[in-house]
N, C-alpha and C. Protein backbone atom coordinates (compact mmCIF):
# COMPACT_ATOMS: atom_id res chain seq x y z
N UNK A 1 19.25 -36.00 26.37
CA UNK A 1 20.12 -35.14 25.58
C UNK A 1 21.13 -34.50 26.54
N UNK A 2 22.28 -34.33 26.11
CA UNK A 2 23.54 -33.71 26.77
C UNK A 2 23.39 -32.52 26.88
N UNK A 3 24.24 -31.45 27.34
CA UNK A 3 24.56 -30.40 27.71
C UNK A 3 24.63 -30.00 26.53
N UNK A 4 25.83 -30.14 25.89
CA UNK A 4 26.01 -29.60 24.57
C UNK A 4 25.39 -29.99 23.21
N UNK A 5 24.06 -30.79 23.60
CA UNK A 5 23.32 -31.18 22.29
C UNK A 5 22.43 -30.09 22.88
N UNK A 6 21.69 -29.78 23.99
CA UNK A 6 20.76 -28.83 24.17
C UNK A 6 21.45 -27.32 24.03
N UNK A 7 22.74 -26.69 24.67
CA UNK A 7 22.99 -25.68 23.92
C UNK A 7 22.93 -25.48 22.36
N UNK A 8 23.13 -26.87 21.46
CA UNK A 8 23.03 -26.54 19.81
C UNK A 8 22.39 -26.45 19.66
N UNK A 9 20.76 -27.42 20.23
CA UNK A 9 20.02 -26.96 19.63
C UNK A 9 18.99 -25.84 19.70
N UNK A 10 19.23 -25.22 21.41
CA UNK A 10 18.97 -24.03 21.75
C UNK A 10 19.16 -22.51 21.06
N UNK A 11 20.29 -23.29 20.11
CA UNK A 11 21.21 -21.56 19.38
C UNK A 11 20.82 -22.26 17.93
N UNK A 12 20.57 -23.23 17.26
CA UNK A 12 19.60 -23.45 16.48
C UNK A 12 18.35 -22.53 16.02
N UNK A 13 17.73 -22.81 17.73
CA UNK A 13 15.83 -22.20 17.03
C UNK A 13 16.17 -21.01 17.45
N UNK A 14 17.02 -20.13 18.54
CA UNK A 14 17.54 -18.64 18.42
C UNK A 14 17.82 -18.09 17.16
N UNK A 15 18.57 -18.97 16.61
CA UNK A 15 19.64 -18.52 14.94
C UNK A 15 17.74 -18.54 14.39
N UNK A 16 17.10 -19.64 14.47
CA UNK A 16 15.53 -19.54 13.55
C UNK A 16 15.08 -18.07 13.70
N UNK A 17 14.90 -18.08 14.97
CA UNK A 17 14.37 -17.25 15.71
C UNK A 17 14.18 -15.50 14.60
N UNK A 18 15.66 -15.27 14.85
CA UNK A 18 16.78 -14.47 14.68
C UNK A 18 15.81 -14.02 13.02
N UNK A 19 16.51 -15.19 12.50
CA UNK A 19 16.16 -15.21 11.04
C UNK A 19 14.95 -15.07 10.49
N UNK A 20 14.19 -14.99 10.95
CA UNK A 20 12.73 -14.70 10.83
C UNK A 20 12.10 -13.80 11.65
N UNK A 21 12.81 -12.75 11.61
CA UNK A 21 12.50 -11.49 12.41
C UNK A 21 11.05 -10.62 11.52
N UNK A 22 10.19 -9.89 12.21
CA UNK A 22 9.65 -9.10 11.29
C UNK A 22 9.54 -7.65 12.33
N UNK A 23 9.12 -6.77 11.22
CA UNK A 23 8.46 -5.61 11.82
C UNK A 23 7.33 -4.73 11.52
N UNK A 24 6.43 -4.64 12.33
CA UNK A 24 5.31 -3.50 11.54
C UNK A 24 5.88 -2.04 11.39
N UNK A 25 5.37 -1.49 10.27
CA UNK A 25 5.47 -0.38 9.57
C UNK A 25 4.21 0.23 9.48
N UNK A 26 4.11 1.58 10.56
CA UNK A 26 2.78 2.34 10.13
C UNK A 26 3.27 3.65 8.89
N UNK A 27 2.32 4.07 7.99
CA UNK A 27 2.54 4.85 6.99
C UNK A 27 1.41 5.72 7.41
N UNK A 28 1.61 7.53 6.53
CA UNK A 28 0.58 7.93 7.09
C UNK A 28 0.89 9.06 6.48
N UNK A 29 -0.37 9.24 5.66
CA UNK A 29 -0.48 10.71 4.62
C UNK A 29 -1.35 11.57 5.46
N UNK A 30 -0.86 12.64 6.02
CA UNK A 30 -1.73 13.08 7.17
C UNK A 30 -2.41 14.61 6.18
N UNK A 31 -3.91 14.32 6.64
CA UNK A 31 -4.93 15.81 6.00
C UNK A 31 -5.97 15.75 7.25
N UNK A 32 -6.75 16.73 7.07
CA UNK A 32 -8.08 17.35 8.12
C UNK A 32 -8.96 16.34 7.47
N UNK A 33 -9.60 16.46 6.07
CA UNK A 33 -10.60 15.91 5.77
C UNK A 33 -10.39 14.04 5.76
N UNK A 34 -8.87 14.01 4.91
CA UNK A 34 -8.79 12.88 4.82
C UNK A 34 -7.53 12.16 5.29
N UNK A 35 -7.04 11.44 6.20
CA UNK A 35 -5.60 10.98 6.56
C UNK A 35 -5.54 9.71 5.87
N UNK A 36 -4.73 9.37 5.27
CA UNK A 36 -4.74 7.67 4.84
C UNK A 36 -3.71 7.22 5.73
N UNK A 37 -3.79 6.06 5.79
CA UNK A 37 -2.92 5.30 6.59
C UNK A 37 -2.56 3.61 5.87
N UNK A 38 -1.15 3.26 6.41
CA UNK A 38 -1.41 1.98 5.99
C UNK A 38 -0.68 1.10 6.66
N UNK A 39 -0.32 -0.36 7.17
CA UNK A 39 -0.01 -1.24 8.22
C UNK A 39 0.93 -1.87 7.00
N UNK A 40 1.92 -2.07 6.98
CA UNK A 40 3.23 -2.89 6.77
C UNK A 40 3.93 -4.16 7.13
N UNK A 41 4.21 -5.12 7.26
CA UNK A 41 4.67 -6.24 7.83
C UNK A 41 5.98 -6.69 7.34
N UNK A 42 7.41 -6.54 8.02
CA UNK A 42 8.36 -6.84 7.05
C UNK A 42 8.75 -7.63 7.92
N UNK A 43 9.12 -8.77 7.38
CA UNK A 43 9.93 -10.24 7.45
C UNK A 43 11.37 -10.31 6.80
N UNK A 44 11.92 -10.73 7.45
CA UNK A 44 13.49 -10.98 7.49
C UNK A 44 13.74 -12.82 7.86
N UNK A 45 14.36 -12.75 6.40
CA UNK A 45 14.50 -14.25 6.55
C UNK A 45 15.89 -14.43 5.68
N UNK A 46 16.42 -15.89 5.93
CA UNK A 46 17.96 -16.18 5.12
C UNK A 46 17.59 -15.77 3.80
N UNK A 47 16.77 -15.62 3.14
CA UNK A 47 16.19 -15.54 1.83
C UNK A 47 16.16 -13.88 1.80
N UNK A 48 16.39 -12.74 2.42
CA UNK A 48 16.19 -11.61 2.85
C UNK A 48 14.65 -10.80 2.94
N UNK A 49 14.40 -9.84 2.73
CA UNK A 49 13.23 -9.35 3.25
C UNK A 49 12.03 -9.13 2.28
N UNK A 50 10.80 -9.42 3.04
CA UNK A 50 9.64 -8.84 1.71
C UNK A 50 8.74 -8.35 2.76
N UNK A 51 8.39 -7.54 2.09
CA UNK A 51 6.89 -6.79 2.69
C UNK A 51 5.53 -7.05 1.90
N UNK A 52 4.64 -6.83 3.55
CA UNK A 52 3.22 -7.53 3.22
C UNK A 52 2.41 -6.55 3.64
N UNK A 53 1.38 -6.46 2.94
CA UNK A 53 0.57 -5.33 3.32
C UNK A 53 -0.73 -6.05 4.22
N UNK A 54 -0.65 -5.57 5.77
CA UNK A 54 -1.58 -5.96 6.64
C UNK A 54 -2.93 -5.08 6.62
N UNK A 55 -2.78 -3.61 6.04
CA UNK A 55 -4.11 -3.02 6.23
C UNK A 55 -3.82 -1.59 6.09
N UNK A 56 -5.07 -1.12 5.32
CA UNK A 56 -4.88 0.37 5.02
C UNK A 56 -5.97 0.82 4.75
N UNK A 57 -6.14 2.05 4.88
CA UNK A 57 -7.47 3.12 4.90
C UNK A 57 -7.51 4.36 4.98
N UNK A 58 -8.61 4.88 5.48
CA UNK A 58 -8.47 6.56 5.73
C UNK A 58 -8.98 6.76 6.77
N UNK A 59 -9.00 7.55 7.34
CA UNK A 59 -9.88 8.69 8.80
C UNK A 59 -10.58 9.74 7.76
N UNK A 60 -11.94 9.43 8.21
CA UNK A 60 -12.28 10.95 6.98
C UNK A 60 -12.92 11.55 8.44
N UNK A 61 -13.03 12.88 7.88
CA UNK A 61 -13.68 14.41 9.05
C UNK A 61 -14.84 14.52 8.05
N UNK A 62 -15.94 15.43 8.51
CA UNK A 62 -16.62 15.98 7.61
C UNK A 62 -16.49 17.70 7.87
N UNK A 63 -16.39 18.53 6.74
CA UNK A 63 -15.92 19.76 6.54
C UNK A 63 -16.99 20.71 7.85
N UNK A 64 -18.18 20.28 7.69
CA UNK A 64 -19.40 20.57 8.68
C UNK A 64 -19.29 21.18 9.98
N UNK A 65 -18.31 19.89 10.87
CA UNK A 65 -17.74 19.70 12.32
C UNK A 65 -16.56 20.54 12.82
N UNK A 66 -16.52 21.22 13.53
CA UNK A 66 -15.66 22.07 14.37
C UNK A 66 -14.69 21.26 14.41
N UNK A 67 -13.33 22.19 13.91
CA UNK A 67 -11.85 21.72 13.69
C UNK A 67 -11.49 20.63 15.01
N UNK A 68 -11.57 21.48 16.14
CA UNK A 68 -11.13 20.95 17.21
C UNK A 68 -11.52 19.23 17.12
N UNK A 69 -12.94 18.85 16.97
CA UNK A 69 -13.41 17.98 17.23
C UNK A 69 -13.17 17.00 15.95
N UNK A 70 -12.79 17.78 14.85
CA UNK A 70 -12.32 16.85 13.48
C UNK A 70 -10.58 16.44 13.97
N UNK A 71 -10.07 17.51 14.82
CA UNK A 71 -8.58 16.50 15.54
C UNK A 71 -8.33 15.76 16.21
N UNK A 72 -9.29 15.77 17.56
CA UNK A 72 -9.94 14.87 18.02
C UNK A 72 -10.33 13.59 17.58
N UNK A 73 -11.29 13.40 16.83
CA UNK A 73 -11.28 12.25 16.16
C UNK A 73 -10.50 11.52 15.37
N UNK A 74 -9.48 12.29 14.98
CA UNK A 74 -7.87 11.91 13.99
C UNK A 74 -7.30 11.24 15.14
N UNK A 75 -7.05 11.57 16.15
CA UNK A 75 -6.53 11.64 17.14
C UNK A 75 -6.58 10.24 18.01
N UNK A 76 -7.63 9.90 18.33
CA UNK A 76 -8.33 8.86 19.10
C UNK A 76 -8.65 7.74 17.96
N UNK A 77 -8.88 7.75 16.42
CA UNK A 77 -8.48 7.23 15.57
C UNK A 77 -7.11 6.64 15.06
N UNK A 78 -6.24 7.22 15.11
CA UNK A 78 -4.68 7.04 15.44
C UNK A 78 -4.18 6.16 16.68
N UNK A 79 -5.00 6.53 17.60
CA UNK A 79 -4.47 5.90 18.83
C UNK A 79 -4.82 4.19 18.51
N UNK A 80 -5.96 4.09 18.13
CA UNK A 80 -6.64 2.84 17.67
C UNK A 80 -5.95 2.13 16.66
N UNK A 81 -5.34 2.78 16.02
CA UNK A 81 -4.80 1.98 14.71
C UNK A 81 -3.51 1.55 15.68
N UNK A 82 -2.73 2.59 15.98
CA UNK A 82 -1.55 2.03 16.58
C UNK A 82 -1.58 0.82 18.03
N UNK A 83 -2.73 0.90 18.56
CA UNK A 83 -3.19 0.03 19.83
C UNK A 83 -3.37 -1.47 18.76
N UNK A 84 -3.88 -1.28 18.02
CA UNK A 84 -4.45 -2.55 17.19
C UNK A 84 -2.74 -3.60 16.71
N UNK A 85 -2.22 -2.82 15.50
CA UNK A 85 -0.93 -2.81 14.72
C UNK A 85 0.03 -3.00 15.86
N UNK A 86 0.36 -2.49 16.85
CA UNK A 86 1.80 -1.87 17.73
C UNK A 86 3.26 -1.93 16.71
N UNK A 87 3.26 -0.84 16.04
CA UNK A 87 4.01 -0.61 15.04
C UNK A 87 5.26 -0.43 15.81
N UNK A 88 6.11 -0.78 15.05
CA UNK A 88 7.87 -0.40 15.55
C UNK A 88 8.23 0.53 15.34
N UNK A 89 8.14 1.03 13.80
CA UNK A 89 8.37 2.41 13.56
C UNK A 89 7.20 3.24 12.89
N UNK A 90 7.27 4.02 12.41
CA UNK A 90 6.14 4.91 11.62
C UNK A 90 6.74 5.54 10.41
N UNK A 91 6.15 5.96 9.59
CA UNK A 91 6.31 7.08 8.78
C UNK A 91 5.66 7.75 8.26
N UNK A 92 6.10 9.26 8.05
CA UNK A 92 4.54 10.38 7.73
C UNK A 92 5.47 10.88 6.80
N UNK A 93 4.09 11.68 5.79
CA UNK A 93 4.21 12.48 4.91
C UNK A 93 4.65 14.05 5.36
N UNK A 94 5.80 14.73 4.79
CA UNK A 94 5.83 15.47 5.13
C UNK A 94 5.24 16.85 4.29
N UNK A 95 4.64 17.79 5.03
CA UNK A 95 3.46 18.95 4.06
C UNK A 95 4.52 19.57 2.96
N UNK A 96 3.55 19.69 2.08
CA UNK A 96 4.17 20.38 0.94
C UNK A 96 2.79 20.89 0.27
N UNK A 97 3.18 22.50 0.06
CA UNK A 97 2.16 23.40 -0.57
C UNK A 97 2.24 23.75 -1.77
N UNK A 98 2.30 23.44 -2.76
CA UNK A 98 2.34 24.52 -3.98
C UNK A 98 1.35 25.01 -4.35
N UNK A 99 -0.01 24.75 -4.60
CA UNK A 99 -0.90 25.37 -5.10
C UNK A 99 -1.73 25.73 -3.93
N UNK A 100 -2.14 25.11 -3.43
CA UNK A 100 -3.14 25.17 -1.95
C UNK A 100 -2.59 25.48 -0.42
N UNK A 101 -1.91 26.41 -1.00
CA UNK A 101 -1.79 26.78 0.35
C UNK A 101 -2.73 27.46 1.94
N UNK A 102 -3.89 27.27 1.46
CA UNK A 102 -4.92 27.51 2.12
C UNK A 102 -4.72 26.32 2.86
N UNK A 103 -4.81 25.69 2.56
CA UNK A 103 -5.08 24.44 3.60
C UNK A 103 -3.50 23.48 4.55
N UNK A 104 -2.86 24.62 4.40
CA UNK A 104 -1.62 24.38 4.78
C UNK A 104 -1.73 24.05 6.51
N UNK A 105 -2.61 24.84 7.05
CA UNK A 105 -2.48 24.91 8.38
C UNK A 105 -3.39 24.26 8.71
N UNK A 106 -4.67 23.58 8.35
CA UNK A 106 -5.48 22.75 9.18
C UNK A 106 -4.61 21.50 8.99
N UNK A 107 -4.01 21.14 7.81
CA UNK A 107 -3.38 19.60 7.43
C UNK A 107 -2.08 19.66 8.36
N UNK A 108 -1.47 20.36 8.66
CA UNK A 108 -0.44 21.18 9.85
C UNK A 108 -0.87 20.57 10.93
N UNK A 109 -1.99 20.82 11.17
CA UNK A 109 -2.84 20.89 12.69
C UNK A 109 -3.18 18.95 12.89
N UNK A 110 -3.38 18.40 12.08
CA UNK A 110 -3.54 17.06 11.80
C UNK A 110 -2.54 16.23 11.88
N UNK A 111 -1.56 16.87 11.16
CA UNK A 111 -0.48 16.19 11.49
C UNK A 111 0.30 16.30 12.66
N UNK A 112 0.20 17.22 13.34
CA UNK A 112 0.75 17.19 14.77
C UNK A 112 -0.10 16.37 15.84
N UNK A 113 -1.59 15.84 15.79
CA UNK A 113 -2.12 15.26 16.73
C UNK A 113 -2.03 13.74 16.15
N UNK A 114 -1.62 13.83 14.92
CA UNK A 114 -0.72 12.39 14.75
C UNK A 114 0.54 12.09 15.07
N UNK A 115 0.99 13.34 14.84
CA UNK A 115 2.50 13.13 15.41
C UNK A 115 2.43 12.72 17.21
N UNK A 116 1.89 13.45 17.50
CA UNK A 116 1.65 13.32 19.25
C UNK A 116 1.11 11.67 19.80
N UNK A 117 0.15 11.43 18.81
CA UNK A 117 -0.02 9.67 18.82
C UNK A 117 0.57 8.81 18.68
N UNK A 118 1.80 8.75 17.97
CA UNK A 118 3.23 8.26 17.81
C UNK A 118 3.88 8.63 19.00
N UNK A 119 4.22 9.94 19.09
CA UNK A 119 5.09 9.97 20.21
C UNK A 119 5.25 9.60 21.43
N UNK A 120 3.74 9.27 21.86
CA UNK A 120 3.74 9.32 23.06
C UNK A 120 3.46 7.52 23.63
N UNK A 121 3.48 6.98 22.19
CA UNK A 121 4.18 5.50 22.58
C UNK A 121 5.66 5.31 22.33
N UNK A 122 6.30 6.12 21.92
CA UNK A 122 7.25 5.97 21.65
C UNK A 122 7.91 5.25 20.59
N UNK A 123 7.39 5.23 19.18
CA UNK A 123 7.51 4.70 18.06
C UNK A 123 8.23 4.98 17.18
N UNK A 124 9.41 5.31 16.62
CA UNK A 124 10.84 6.16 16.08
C UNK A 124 8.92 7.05 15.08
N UNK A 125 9.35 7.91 14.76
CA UNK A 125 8.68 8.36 13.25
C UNK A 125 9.86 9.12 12.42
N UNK A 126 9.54 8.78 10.47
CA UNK A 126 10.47 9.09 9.94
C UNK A 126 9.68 9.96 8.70
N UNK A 127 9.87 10.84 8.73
CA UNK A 127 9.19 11.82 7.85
C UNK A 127 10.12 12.08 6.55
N UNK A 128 9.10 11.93 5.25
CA UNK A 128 9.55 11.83 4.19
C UNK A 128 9.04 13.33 3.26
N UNK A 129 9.72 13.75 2.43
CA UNK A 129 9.05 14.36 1.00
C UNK A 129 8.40 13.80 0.57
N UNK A 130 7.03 14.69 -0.14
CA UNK A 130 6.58 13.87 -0.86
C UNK A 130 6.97 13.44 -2.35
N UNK A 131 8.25 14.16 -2.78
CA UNK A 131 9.23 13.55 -3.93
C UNK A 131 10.19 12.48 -2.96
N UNK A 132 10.52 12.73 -2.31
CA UNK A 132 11.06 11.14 -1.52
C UNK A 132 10.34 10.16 -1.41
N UNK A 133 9.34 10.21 -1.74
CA UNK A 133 8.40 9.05 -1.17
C UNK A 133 7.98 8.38 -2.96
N UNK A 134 7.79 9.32 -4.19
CA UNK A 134 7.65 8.99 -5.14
C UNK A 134 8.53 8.32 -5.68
N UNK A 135 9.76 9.15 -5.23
CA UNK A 135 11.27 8.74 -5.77
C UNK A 135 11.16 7.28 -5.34
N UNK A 136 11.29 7.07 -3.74
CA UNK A 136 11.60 5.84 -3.21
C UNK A 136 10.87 4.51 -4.33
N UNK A 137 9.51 5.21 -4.23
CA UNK A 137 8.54 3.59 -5.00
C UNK A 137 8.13 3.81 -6.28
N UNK A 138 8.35 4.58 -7.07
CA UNK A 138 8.74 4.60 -8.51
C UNK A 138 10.21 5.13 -9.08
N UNK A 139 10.40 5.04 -8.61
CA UNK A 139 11.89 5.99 -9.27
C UNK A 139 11.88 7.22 -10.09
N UNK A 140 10.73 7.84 -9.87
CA UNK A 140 10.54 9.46 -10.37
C UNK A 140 10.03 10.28 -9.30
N UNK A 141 11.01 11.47 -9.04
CA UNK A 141 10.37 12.35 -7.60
C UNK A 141 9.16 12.94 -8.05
N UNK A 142 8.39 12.84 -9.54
CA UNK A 142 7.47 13.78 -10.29
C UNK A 142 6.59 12.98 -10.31
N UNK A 143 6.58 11.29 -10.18
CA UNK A 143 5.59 10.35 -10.44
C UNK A 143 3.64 10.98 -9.93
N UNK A 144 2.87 10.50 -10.63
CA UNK A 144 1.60 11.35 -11.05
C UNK A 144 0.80 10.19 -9.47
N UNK A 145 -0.18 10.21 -8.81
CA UNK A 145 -0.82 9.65 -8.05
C UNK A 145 -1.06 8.39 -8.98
N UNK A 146 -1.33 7.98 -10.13
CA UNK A 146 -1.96 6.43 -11.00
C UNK A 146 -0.88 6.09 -10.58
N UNK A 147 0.45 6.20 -10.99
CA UNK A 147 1.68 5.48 -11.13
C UNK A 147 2.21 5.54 -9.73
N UNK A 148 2.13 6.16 -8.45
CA UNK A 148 2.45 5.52 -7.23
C UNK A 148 1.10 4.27 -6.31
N UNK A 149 0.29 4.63 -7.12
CA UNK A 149 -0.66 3.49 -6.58
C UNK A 149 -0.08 2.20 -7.12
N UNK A 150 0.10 2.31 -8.99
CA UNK A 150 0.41 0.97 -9.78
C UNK A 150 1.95 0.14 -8.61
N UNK A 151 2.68 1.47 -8.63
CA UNK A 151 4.21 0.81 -7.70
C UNK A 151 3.48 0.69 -6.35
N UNK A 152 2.77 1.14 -5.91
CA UNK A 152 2.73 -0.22 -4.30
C UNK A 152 1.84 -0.98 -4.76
N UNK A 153 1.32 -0.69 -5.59
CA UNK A 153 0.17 -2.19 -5.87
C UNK A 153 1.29 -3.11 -6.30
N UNK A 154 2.65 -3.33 -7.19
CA UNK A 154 3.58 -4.01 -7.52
C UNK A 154 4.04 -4.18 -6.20
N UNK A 155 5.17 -3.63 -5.52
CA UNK A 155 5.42 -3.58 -4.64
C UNK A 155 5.20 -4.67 -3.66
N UNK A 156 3.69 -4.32 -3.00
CA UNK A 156 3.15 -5.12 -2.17
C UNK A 156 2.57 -6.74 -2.78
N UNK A 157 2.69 -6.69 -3.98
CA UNK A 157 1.74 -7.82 -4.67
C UNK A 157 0.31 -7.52 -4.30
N UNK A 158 0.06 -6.76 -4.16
CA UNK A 158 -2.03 -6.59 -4.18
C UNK A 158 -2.42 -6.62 -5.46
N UNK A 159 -3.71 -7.40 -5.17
CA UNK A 159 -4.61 -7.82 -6.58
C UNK A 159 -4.96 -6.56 -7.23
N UNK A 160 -5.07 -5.55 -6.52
CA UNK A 160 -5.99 -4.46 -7.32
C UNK A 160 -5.29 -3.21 -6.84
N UNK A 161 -5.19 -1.72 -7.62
CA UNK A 161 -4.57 -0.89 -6.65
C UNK A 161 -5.02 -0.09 -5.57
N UNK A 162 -4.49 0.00 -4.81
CA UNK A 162 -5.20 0.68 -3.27
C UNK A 162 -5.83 1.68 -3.32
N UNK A 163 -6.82 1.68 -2.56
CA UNK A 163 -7.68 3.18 -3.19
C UNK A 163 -8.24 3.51 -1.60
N UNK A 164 -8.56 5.03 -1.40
CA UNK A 164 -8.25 6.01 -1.96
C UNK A 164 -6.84 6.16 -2.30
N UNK A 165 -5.92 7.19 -2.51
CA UNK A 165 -5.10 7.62 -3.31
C UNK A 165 -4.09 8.10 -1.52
N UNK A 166 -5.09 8.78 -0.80
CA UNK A 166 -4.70 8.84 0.54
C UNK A 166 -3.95 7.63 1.33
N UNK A 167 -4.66 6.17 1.27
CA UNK A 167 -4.05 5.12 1.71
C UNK A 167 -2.76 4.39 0.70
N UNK A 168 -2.52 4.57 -0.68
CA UNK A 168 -1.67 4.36 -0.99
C UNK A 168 -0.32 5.01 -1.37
N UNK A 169 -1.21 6.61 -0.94
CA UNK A 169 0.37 7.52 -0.12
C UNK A 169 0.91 6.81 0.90
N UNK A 170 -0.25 6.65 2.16
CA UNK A 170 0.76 6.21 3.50
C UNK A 170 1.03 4.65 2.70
N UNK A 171 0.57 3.82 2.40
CA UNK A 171 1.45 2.53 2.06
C UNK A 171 2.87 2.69 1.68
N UNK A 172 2.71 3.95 0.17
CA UNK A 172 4.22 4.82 -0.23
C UNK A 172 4.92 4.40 1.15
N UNK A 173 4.93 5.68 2.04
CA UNK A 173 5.58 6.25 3.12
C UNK A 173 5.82 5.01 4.22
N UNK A 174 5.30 3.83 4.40
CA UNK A 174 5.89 2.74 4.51
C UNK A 174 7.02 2.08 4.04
N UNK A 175 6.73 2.14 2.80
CA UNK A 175 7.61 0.55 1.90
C UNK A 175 9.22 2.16 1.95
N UNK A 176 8.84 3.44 1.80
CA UNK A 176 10.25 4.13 2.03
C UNK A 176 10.65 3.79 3.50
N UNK A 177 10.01 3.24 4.72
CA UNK A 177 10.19 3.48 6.15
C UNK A 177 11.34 1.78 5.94
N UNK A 178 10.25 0.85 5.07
CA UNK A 178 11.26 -0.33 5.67
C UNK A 178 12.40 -0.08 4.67
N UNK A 179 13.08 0.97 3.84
CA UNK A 179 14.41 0.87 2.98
C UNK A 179 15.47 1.29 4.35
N UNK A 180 14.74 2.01 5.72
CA UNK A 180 15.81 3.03 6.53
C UNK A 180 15.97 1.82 7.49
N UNK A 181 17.36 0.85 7.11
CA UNK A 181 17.82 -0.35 8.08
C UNK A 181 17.81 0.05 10.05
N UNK A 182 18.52 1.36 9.66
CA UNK A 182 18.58 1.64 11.28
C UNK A 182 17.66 1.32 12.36
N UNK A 183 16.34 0.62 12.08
CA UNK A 183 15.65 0.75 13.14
C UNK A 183 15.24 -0.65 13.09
N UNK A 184 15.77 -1.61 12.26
CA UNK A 184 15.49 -3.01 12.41
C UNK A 184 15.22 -3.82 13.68
C-alpha cells in the first residue's frame, strides 16, 4: 500500500474512531443514611447519541454508627465506584429542604465527602436542582418520585423501574449531566 492509501485509510478508522466516541456519567443523590448513585455510558455515533445504563445503587449508613464513620464509609465507597467506572464527568443532586430541615446538615456533610471524591480525581462535577433534574427527565419541575423512575426507566430502556428511588434520582442527575455538551 502507498503513502497516500495508508494516510486514507489511517483518517478512515480515526474519523471511526472519532465517531464512536463514548463517555461515562456518574450521577449521585447524595444523603447520610442513603446516597444513590448511578453509572451512565454515552455513545456518540453518525447516528447521534444514546445512553446506557451501566450500574446503579445505594451506599446505605446505619442510623446506630457515629456520623464520622457513616462519612467515612460514603467516602471510601465513592472512591470505589469512581476507581471501578473512571467517570468523565459527574453529577450531584443539589440539597433542597422544605419540610425536613433537620436533616439538612448531616446530608450537607455527605455530600461534601462526595464532593471531595470527585474532586480530587479531577472529574468536572455538575450540580443540579432537584426541579432541574425532574424538569430535565420528565418535563415537569413538580414530577412525583413514580413518574421520575417511569422517565429513566423510558429513558434508559430498562426492563423494570430502578429502585430504590435514591438510585433513580442519581440515574435522573446523569441522563441531565449527558444534555451539558461542554464536556464531551
Amino acid at each position: 500500500m502507498n503513502n497516500a492509501g495508508k494516510r486514507a485509510r489511517s483518517t478512515r478508522l480515526e474519523q471511526r474512531a472519532a465517531d464512536n466516541t463514548k463517555r461515562i456519567i456518574l450521577g449521585i443523590d447524595p444523603g447520610l443514611a442513603s446516597t444513590g448513585w448511578g453509572v451512565l455510558e454515552e455513545r456518540h455515533s453518525k447516528r447521534g447519541e444514546k445512553l446506557f445504563c451501566v450500574e446503579y445503587g445505594t451506599i446505605e449508613t446505619k442510623a446506630d454508627i457515629p456520623r464520622a464513620e457513616r462519612l467515612c464509609f460514603i467516602l471510601k465507597q465513592m472512591r470505589l465506584i469512581i476507581k471501578k467506572y473512571k467517570p468523565s464527568i459527574a453529577a450531584i443532586e443539589n440539597l433542597y429542604f422544605g419540610k425536613n430541615v433537620s436533616s439538612a446538615i448531616p446530608v450537607a456533610e455527605g455530600r461534601g465527602v462526595i464532593s471531595a471524591a470527585i474532586a480530587e480525581q479531577g472529574i468536572p462535577l455538575l450540580e443540579f436542582t432537584p426541579g432541574a433534574i425532574k424538569l430535565g427527565v420528565s418535563g415537569a419541575a413538580r414530577a412525583g418520585k413514580k413518574q421520575v423512575q417511569e422517565m429513566v426507566r423510558i429513558i434508559l430502556e430498562l426492563e423494570e423501574k430502578p429502585k430504590p428511588d435514591h438510585a433513580a434520582d442519581a440515574l435522573a442527575a446523569a441522563i441531565c449531566a449527558a444534555n451539558v455538551k461542554e464536556f464531551v
